[in-house]
Protein backbone atom coordinates (compact mmCIF):
# COMPACT_ATOMS: atom_id res chain seq x y z
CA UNK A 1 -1.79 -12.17 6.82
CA UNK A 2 -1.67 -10.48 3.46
CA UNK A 3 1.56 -8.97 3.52
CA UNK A 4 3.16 -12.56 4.76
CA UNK A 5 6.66 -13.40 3.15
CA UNK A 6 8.12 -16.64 3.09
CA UNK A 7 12.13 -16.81 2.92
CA UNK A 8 13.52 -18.94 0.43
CA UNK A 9 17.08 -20.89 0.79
CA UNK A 10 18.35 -18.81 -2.47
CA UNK A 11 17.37 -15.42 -0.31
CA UNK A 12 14.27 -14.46 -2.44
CA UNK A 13 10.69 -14.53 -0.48
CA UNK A 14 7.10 -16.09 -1.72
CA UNK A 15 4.32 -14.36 -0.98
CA UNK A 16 0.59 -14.87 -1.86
CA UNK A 17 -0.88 -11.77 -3.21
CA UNK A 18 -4.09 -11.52 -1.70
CA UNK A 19 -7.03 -10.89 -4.00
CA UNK A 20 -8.80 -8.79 -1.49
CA UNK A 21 -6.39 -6.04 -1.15
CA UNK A 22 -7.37 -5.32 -5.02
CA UNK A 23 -9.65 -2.74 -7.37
CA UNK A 24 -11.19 -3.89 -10.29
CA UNK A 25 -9.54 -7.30 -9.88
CA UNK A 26 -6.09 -6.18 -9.39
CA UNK A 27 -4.08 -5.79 -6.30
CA UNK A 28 -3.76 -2.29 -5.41
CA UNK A 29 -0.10 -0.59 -5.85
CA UNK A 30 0.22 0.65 -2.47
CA UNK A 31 -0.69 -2.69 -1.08
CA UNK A 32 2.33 -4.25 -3.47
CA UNK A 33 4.30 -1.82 -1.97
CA UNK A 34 3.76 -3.23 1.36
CA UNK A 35 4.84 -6.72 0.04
CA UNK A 36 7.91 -5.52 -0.90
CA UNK A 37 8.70 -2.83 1.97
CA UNK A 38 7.98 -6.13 4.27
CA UNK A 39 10.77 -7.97 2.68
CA UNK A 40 13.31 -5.45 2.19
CA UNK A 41 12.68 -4.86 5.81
CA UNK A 42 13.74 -8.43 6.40
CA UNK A 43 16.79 -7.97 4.69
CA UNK A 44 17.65 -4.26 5.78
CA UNK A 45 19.15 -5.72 8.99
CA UNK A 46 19.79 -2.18 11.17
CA UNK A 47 18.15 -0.34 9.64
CA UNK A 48 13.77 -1.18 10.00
CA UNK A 49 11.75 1.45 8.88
CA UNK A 50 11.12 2.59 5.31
CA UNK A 51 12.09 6.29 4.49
CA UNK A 52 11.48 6.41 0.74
CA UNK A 53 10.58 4.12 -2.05
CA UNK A 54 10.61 4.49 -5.78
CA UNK A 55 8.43 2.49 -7.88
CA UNK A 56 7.89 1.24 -11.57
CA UNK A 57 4.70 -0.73 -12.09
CA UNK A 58 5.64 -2.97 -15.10
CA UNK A 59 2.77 -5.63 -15.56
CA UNK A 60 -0.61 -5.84 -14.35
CA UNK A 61 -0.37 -8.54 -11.04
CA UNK A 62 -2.92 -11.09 -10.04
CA UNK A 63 -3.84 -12.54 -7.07
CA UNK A 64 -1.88 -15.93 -6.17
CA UNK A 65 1.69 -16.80 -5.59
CA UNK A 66 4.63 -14.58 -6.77
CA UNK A 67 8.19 -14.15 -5.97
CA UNK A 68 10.01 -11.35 -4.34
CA UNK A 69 13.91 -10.75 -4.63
CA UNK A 70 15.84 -8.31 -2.61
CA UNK A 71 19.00 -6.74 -3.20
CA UNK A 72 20.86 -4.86 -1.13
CA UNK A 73 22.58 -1.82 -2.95
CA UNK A 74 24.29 0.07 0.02
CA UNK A 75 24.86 -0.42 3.89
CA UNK A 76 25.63 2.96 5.09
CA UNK A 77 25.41 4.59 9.34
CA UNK A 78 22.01 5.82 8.61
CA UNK A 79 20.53 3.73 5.58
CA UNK A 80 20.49 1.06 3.71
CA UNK A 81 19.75 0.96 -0.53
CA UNK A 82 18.14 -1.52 -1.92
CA UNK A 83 16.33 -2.86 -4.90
CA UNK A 84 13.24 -5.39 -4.46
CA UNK A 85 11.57 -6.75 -7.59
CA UNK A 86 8.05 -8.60 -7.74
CA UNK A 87 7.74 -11.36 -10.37
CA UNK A 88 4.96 -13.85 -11.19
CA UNK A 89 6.24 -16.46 -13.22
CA UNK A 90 9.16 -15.56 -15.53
CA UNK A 91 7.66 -11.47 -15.97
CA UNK A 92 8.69 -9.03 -13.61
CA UNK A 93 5.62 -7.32 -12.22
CA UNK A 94 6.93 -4.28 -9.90
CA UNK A 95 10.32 -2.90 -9.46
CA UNK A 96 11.06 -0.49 -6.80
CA UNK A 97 14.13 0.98 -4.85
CA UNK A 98 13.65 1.70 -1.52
CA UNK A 99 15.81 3.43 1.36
CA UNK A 100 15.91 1.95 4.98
CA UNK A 101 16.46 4.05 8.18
CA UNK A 102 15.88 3.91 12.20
CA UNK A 103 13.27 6.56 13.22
CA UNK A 104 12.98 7.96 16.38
CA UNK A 105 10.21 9.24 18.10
CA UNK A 106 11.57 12.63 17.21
CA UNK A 107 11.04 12.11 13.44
CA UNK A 108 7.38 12.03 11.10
CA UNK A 109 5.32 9.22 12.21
CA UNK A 110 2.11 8.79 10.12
CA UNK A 111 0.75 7.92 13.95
CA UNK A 112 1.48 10.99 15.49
CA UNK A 113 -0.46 13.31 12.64
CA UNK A 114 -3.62 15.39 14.14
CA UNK A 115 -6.77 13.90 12.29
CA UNK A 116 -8.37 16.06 9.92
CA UNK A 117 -11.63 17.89 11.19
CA UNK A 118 -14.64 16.04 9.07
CA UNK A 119 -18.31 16.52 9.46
CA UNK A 120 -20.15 14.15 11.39
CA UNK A 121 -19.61 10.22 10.05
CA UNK A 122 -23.33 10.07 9.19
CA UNK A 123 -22.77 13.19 6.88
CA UNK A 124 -19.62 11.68 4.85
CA UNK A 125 -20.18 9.66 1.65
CA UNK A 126 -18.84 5.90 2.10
CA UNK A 127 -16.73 4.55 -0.53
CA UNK A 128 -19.13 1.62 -2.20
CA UNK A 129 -17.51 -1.67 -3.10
CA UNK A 130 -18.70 -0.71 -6.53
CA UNK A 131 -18.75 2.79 -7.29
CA UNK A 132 -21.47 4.09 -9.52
CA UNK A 133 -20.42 4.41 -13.13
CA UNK A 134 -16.88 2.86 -12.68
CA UNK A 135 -17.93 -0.50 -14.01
CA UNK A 136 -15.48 -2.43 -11.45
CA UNK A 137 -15.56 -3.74 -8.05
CA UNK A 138 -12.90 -2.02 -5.60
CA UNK A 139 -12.89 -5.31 -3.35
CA UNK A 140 -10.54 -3.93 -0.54
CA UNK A 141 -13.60 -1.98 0.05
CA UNK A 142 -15.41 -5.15 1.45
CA UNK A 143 -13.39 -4.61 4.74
CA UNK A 144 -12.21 -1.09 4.48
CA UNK A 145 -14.62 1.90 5.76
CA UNK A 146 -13.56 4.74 3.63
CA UNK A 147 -15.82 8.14 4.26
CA UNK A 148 -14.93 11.30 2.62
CA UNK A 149 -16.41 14.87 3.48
CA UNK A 150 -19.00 15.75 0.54
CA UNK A 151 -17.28 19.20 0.30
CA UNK A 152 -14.81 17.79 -1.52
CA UNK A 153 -16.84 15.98 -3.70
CA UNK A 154 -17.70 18.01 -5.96
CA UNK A 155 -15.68 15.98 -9.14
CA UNK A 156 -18.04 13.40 -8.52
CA UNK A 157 -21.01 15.60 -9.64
CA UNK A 158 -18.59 17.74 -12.52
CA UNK A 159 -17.90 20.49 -10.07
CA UNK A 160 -14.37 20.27 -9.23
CA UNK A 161 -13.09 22.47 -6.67
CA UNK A 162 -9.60 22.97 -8.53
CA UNK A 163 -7.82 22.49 -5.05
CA UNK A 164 -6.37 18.81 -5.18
CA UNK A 165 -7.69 18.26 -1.82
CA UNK A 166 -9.92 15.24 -0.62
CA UNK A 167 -10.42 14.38 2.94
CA UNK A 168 -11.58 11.73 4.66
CA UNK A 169 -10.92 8.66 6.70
CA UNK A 170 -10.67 4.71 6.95
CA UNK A 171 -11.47 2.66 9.60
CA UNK A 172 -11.41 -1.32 9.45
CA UNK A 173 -14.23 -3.53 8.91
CA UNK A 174 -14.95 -7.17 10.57
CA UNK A 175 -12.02 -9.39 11.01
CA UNK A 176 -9.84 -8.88 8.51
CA UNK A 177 -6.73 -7.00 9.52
CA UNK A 178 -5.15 -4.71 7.54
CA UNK A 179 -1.55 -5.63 6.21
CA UNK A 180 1.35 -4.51 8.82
């Protein structure tokens, strides 16, 4: 699984970046932050589910083994603070600080959001593997279906809309499962 950690007897985990969950060669930051919100959750004890996370991208990662270390900052009746760091070798890759809490069914779930309305699927633009012009592969896109409604395209063709607002959706491809 691509977000697998591996405890170590000094506390750390090892994890294997996987080289598929990556654009242009590099894994993708939210997918890093995955790694890391899977460790901390480890570690978080009573507290589970991620409520916020702060992040400094430091280095440029690669695919392949790296090292994650958590500490924890704060136990408190609601949360817990920590601090998780990514490093691959000696450099320190990703630093983040991220707050642990117990949600109910009574708080936001991502799961229990209404779906956007989009035009028909046929009528969306699918996200190529290598976008036209960008000069990069976007490999997550081998196993990720992303469509996005062509009225809010228009930045692709030099017509933005000036609203900040792309829609669309993702839907999993083949085998592959997306990280947890």
């Amino acid at each position: 699984m691509a977000t697998t950690v591996r405890a170590r007897p000094d506390g750390g985990f090892d994890v294997e970046l996987d080289g598929r969950w990556s654009a242009g060669g590099v894994p993708h930051g939210g997918y890093l932050l995955g790694v890391l919100g899977k460790a901390a959750a480890v570690v978080s004890g009573e507290h589970p589910h991620l409520t916020s996370v702060s992040a400094s991208f430091l280095r440029t990662p690669e695919a392949g083994p790296a090292r994650v270390d958590v500490e924890v900052l704060r136990v408190g009746r609601s949360t817990t603070q920590l601090r998780a760091a990514l490093r691959q070798g000696d450099a320190l890759v990703l630093d983040t600080l991220l707050t642990q809490g117990v949600l109910d069914d009574a708080d936001p779930w991502w799961s229990s959001v209404s779906p956007v309305e989009l035009p028909d699927e046929a009528d969306c633009v699918r996200i190529p593997v290598e976008a036209p012009g960008a000069g990069f592969r976007v490999e997550l896109m081998e196993f990720v279906d992303q469509r996005l409604d062509p009225g809010v395209l228009g930045f692709a063709r030099g017509k933005p809309s000036g609203k900040g607002r792309i829609v669309g959706q993702s839907t999993q491809l083949g085998a592959v499962r997306l990280p947890e």
